[in-house]
Structures are given as structure tokens and as C-alpha cells.
N, C-alpha and C. Protein backbone atom coordinates (compact mmCIF):
# COMPACT_ATOMS: atom_id res chain seq x y z
N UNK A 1 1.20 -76.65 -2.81
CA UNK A 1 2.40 -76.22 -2.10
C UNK A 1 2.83 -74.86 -2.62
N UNK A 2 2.92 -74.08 -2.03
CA UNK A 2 3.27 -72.86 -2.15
C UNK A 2 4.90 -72.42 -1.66
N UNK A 3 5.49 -72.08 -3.10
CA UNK A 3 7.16 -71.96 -2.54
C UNK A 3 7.49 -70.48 -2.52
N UNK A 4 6.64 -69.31 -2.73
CA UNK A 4 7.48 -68.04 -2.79
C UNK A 4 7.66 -67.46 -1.04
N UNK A 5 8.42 -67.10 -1.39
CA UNK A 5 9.29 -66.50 -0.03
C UNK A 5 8.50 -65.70 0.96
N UNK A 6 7.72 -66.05 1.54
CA UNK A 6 7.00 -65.44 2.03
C UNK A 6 7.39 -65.56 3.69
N UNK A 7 7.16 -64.22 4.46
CA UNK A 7 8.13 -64.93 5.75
C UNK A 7 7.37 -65.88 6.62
N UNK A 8 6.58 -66.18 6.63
CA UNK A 8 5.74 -67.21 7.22
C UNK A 8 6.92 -68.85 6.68
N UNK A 9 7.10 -68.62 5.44
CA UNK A 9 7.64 -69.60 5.14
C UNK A 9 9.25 -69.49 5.04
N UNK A 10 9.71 -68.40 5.26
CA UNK A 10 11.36 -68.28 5.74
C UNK A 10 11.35 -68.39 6.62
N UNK A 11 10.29 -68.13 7.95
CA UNK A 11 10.81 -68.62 9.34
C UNK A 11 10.66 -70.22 9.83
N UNK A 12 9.61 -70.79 8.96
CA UNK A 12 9.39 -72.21 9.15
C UNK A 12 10.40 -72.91 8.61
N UNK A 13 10.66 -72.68 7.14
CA UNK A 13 11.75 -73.37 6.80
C UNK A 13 13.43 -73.32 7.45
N UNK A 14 13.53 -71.85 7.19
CA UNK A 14 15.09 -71.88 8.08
C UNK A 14 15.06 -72.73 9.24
N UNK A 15 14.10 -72.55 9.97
CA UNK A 15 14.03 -73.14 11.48
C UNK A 15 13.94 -74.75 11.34
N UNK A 16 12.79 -75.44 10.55
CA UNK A 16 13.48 -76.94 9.88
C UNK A 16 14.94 -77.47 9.32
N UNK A 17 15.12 -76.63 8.64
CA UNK A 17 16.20 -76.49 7.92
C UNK A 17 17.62 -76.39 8.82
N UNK A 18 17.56 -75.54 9.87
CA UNK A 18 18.62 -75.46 10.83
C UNK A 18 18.87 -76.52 12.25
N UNK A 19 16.89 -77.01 12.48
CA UNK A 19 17.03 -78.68 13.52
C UNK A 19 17.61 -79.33 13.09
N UNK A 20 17.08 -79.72 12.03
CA UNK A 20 17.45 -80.90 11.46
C UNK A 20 19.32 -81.19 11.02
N UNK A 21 19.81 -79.84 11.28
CA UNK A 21 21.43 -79.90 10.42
C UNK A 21 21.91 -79.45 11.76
N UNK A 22 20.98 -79.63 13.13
CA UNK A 22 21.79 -79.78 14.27
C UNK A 22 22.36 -78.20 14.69
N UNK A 23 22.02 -76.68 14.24
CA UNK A 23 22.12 -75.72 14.26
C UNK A 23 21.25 -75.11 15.41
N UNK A 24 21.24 -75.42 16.51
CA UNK A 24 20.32 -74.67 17.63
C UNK A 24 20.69 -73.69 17.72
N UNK A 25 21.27 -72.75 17.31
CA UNK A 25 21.46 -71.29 17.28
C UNK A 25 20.68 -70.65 16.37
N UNK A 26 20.47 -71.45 15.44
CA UNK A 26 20.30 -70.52 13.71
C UNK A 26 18.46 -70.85 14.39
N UNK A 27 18.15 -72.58 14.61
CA UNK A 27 16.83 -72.48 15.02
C UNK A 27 16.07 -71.69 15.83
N UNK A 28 16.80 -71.31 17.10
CA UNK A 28 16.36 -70.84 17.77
C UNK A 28 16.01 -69.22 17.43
N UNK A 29 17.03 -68.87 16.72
CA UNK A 29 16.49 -67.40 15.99
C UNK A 29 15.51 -66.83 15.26
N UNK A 30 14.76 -68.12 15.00
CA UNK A 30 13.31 -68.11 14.73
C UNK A 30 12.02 -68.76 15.74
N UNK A 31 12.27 -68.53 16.80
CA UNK A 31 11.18 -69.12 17.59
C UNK A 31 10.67 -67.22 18.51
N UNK A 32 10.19 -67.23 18.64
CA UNK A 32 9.60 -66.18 19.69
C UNK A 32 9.77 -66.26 21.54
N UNK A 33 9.93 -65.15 21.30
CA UNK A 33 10.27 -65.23 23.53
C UNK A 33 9.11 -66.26 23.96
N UNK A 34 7.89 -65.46 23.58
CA UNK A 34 6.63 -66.82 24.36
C UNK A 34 6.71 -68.28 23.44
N UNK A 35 7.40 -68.54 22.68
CA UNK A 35 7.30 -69.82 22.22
C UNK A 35 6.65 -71.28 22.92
N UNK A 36 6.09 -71.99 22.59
CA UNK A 36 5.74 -73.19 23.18
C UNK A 36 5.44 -74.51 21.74
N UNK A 37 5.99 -75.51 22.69
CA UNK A 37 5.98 -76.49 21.80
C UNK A 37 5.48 -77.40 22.87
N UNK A 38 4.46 -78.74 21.73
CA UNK A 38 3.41 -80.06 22.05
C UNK A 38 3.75 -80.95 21.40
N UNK A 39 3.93 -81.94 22.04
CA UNK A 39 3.80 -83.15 21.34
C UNK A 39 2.91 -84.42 22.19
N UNK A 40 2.47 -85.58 21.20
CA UNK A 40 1.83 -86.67 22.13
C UNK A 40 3.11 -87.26 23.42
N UNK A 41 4.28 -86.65 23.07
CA UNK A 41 5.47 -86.91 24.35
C UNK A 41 5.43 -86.12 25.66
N UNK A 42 5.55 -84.52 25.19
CA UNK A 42 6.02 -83.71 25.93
C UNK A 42 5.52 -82.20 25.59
N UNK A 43 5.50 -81.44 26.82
CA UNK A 43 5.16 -79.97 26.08
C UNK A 43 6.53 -79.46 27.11
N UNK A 44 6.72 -78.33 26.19
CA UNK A 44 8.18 -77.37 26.58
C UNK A 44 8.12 -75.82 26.17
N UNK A 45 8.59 -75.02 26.82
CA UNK A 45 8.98 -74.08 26.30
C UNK A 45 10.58 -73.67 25.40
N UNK A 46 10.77 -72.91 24.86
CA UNK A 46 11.95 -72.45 23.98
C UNK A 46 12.76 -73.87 24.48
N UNK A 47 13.11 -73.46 25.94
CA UNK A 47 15.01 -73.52 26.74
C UNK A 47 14.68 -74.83 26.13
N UNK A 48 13.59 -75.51 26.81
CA UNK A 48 13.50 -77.14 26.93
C UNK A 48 13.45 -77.36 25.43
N UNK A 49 12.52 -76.85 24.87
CA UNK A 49 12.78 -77.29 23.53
C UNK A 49 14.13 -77.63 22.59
N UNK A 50 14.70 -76.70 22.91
CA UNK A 50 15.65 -76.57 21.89
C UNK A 50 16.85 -77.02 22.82
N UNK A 51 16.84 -77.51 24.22
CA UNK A 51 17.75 -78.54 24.78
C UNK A 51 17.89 -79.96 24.40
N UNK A 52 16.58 -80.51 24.36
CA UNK A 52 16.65 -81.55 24.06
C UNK A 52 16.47 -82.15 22.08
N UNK A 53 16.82 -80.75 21.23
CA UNK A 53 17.21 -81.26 19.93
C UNK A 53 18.17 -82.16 19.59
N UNK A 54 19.66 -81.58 20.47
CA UNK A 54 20.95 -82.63 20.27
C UNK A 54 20.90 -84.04 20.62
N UNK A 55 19.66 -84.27 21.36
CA UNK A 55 19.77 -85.82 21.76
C UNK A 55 19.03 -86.39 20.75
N UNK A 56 17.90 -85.68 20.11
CA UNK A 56 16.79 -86.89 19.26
C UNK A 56 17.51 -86.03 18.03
N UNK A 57 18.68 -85.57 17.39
CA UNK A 57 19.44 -85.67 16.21
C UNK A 57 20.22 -86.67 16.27
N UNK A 58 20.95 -87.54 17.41
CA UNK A 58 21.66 -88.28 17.74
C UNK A 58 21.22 -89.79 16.93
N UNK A 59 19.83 -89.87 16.73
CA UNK A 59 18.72 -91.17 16.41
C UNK A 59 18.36 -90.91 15.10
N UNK A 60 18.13 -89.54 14.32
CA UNK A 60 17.77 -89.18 13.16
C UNK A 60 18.51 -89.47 12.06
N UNK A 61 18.48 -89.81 11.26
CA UNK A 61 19.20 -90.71 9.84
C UNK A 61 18.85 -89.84 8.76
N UNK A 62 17.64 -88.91 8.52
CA UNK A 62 16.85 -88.52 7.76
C UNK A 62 15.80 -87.65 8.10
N UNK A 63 15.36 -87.29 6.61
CA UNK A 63 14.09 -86.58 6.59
C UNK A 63 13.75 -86.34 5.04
N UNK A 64 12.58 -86.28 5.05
CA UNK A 64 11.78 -86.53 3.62
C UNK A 64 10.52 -85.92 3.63
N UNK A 65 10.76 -84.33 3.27
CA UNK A 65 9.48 -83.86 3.12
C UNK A 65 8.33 -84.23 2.18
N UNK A 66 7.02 -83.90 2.96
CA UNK A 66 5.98 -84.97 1.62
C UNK A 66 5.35 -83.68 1.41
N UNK A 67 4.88 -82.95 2.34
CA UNK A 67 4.31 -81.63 2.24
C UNK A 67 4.39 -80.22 2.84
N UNK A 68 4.27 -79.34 2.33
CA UNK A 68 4.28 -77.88 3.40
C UNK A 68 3.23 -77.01 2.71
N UNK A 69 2.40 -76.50 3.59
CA UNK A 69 1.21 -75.57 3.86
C UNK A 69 1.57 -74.18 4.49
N UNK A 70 1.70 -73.26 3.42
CA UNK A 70 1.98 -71.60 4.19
C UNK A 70 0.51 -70.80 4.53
N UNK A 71 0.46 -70.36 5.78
CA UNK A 71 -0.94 -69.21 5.57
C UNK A 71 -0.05 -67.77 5.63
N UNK A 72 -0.23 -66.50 6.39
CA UNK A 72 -0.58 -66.05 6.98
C UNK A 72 0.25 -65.83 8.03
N UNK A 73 0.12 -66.81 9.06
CA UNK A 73 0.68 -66.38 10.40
C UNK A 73 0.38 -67.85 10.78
N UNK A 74 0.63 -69.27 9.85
CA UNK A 74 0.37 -70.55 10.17
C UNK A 74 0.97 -71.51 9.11
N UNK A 75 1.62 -73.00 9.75
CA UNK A 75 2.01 -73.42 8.65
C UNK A 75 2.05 -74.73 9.32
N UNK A 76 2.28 -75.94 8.22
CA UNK A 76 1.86 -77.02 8.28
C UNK A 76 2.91 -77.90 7.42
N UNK A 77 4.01 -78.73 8.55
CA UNK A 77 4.98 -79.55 7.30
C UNK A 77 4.15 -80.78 7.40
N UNK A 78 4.38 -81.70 6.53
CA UNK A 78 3.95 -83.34 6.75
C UNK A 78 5.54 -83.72 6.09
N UNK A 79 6.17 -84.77 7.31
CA UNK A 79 7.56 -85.65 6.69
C UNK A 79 7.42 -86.46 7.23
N UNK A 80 8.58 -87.20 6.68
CA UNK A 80 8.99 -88.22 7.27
C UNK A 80 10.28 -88.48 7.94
N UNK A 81 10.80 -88.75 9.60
CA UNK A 81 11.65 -89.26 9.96
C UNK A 81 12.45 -90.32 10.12
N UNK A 82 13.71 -90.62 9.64
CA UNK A 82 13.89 -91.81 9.73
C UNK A 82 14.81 -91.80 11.05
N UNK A 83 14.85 -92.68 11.38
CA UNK A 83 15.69 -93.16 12.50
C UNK A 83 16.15 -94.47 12.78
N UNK A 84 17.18 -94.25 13.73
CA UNK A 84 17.97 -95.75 14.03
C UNK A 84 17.77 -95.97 15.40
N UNK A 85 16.20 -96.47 15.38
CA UNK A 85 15.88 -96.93 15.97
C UNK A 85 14.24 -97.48 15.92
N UNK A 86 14.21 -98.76 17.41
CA UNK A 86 13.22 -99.97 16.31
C UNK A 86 11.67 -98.63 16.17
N UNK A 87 11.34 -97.75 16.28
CA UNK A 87 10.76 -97.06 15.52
C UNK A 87 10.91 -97.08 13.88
N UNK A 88 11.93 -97.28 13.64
CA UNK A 88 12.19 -96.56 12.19
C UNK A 88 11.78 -95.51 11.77
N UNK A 89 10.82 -95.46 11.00
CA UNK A 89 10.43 -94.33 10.12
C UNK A 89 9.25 -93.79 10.91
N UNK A 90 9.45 -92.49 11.04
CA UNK A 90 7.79 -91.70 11.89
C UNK A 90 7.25 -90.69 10.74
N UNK A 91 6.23 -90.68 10.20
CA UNK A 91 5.33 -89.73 9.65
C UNK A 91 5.00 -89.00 10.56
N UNK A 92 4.98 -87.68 9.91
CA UNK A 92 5.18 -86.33 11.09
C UNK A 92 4.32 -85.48 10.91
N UNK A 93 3.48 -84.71 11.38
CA UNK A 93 3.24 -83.40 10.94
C UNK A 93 3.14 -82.66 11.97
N UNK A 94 3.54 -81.71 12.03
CA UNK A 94 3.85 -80.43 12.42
C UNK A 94 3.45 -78.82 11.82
N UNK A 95 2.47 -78.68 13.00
CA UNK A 95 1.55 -77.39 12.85
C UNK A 95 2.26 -76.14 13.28
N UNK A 96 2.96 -75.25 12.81
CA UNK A 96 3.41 -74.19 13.51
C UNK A 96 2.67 -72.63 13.66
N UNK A 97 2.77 -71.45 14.92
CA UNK A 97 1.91 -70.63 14.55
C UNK A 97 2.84 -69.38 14.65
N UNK A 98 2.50 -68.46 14.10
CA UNK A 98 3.46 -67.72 13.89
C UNK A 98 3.06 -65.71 14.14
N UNK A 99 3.55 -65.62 14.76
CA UNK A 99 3.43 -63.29 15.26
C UNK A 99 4.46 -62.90 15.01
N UNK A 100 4.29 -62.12 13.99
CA UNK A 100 5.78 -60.87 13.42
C UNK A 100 6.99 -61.55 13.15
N UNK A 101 6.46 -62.48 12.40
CA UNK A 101 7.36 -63.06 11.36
C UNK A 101 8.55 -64.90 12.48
N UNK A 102 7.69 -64.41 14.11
CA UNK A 102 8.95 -65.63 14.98
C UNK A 102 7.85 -66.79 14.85
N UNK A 103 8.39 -67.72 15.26
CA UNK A 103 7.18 -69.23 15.91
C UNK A 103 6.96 -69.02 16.96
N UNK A 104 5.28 -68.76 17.25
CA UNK A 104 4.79 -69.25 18.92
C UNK A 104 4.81 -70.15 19.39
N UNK A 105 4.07 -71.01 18.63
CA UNK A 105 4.13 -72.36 18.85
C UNK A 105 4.19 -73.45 17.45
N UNK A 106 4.61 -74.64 18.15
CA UNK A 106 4.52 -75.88 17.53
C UNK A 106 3.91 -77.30 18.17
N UNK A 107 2.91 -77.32 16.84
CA UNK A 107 2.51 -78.88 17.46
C UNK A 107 2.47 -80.04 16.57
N UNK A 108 3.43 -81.07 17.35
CA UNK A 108 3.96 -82.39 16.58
C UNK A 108 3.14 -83.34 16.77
N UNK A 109 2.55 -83.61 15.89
CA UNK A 109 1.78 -84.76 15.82
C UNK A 109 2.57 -86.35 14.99
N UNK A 110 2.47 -86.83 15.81
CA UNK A 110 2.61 -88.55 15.26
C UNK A 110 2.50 -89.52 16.05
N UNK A 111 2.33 -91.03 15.58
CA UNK A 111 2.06 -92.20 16.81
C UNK A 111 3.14 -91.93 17.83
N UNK A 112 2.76 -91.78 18.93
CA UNK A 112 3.81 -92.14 19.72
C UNK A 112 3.95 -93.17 20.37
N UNK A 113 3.34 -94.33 20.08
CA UNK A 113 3.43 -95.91 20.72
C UNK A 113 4.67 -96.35 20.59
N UNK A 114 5.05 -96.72 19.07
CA UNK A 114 6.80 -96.92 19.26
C UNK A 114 7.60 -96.32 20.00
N UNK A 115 7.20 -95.12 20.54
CA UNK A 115 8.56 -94.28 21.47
C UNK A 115 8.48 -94.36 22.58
N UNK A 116 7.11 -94.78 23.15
CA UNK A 116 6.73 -95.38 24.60
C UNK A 116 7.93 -95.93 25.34
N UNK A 117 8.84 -97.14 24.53
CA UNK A 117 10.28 -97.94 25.65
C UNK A 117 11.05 -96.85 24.91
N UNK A 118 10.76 -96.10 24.26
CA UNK A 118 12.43 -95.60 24.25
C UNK A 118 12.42 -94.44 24.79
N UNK A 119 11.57 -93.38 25.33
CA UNK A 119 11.60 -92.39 25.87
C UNK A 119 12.56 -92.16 26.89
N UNK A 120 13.01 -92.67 27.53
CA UNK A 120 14.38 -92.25 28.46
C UNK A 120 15.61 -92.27 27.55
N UNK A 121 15.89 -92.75 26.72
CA UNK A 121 16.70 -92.48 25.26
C UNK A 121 16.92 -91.51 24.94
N UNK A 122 15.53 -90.58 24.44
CA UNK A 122 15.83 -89.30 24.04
C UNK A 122 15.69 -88.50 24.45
N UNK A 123 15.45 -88.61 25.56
CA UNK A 123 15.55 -87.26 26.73
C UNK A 123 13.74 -86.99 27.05
């Protein structure tokens, strides 16, 4: 794990750091105009993305980083989510890629079988 300040890793972290505490302003100041985000749910750009944060913070209880990976112009968290709901806990990882210091993209990887009935829930 690599912690020096490197902006690969000030734009990943602030931008974790600001979802998760429900700050879609501060997040969004680190994503890039072409941004795009994947998941086994949904793919979105910026708007959509960062619309539907306030609803799946609504379910979030937590978070528990296990790992983070800086390159370059690429980065890699592994956590854990908790939630209140019959999901509980989701192991996460999340690949982000990164041009002139914003996020292009992000891709969330985890089971998504538990979220199968609850997907109209969180938007």
C-alpha cells in the first residue's frame, strides 16, 4: 500500500472520502467531463452517477478499507460495505482510471445476487 500523496491518490481518495460522507459536490470535483462508471448493476455517466449516490448512502452503515493500489493514472480500492440491508456486508473493489489528475472511469466489482430484489430500492 502506498500512502504518499501522489495525485492519482488525492483524487481517488478525496472522491471516496467525499461519497461516502454524502458530499456530491466535493465528489464530483474529481470525476472528469467524459467520466463513466460500471457496475454488475448499472453503467452511467457523471449526472447518473452521482444522482443516484444519495439513495444507496441512505442503506450504507459503513465502510472498511482492506486495500488501496496507486499507479500512475490507475487505482484499485478493495472494502467493505456494510449495510442495512438483508445484503449486509458487500466486499467491493473498485478499479478507477484516471487523465490529468480527474477519474474517467470506474469499475465496481462485487456479487450482485443479493441486490437482485432490492434493486428498485436503490434506484
Amino acid at each position: 500500500m502506498s500512502s504518499a500523496p501522489t495525485p492519482t491518490r488525492q483524487a481517488v481518495r478525496g472522491y471516496h472520502e467525499a461519497r461516502f460522507r454524502g458530499d456530491v459536490t466535493a465528489a464530483a470535483a474529481h470525476l472528469a467531463e467524459t467520466f463513466a462508471f460500471q457496475s454488475p448493476m448499472l453503467r452511467s455517466d457523471a449526472a447518473g452517477h452521482l444522482a443516484g449516490l444519495p439513495g444507496f448512502l441512505q442503506i450504507v452503515t459503513g465502510v472498511d478499507m482492506i486495500s488501496e493500489l496507486y499507479g500512475d493514472s490507475e487505482a484499485t480500492l478493495v472494502y467493505d460495505v456494510h449495510t442495512a440491508t438483508p445484503a449486509g456486508t458487500q466486499r467491493t473493489a473498485e478499479h478507477f482510471r484516471l487523465d490529468g489528475g480527474k477519474i474517467t472511469s470506474i469499475t465496481l466489482i462485487f456479487d450482485a445476487a443479493p441486490w437482485q430484489p432490492m434493486k428498485a430500492m436503490i434506484g
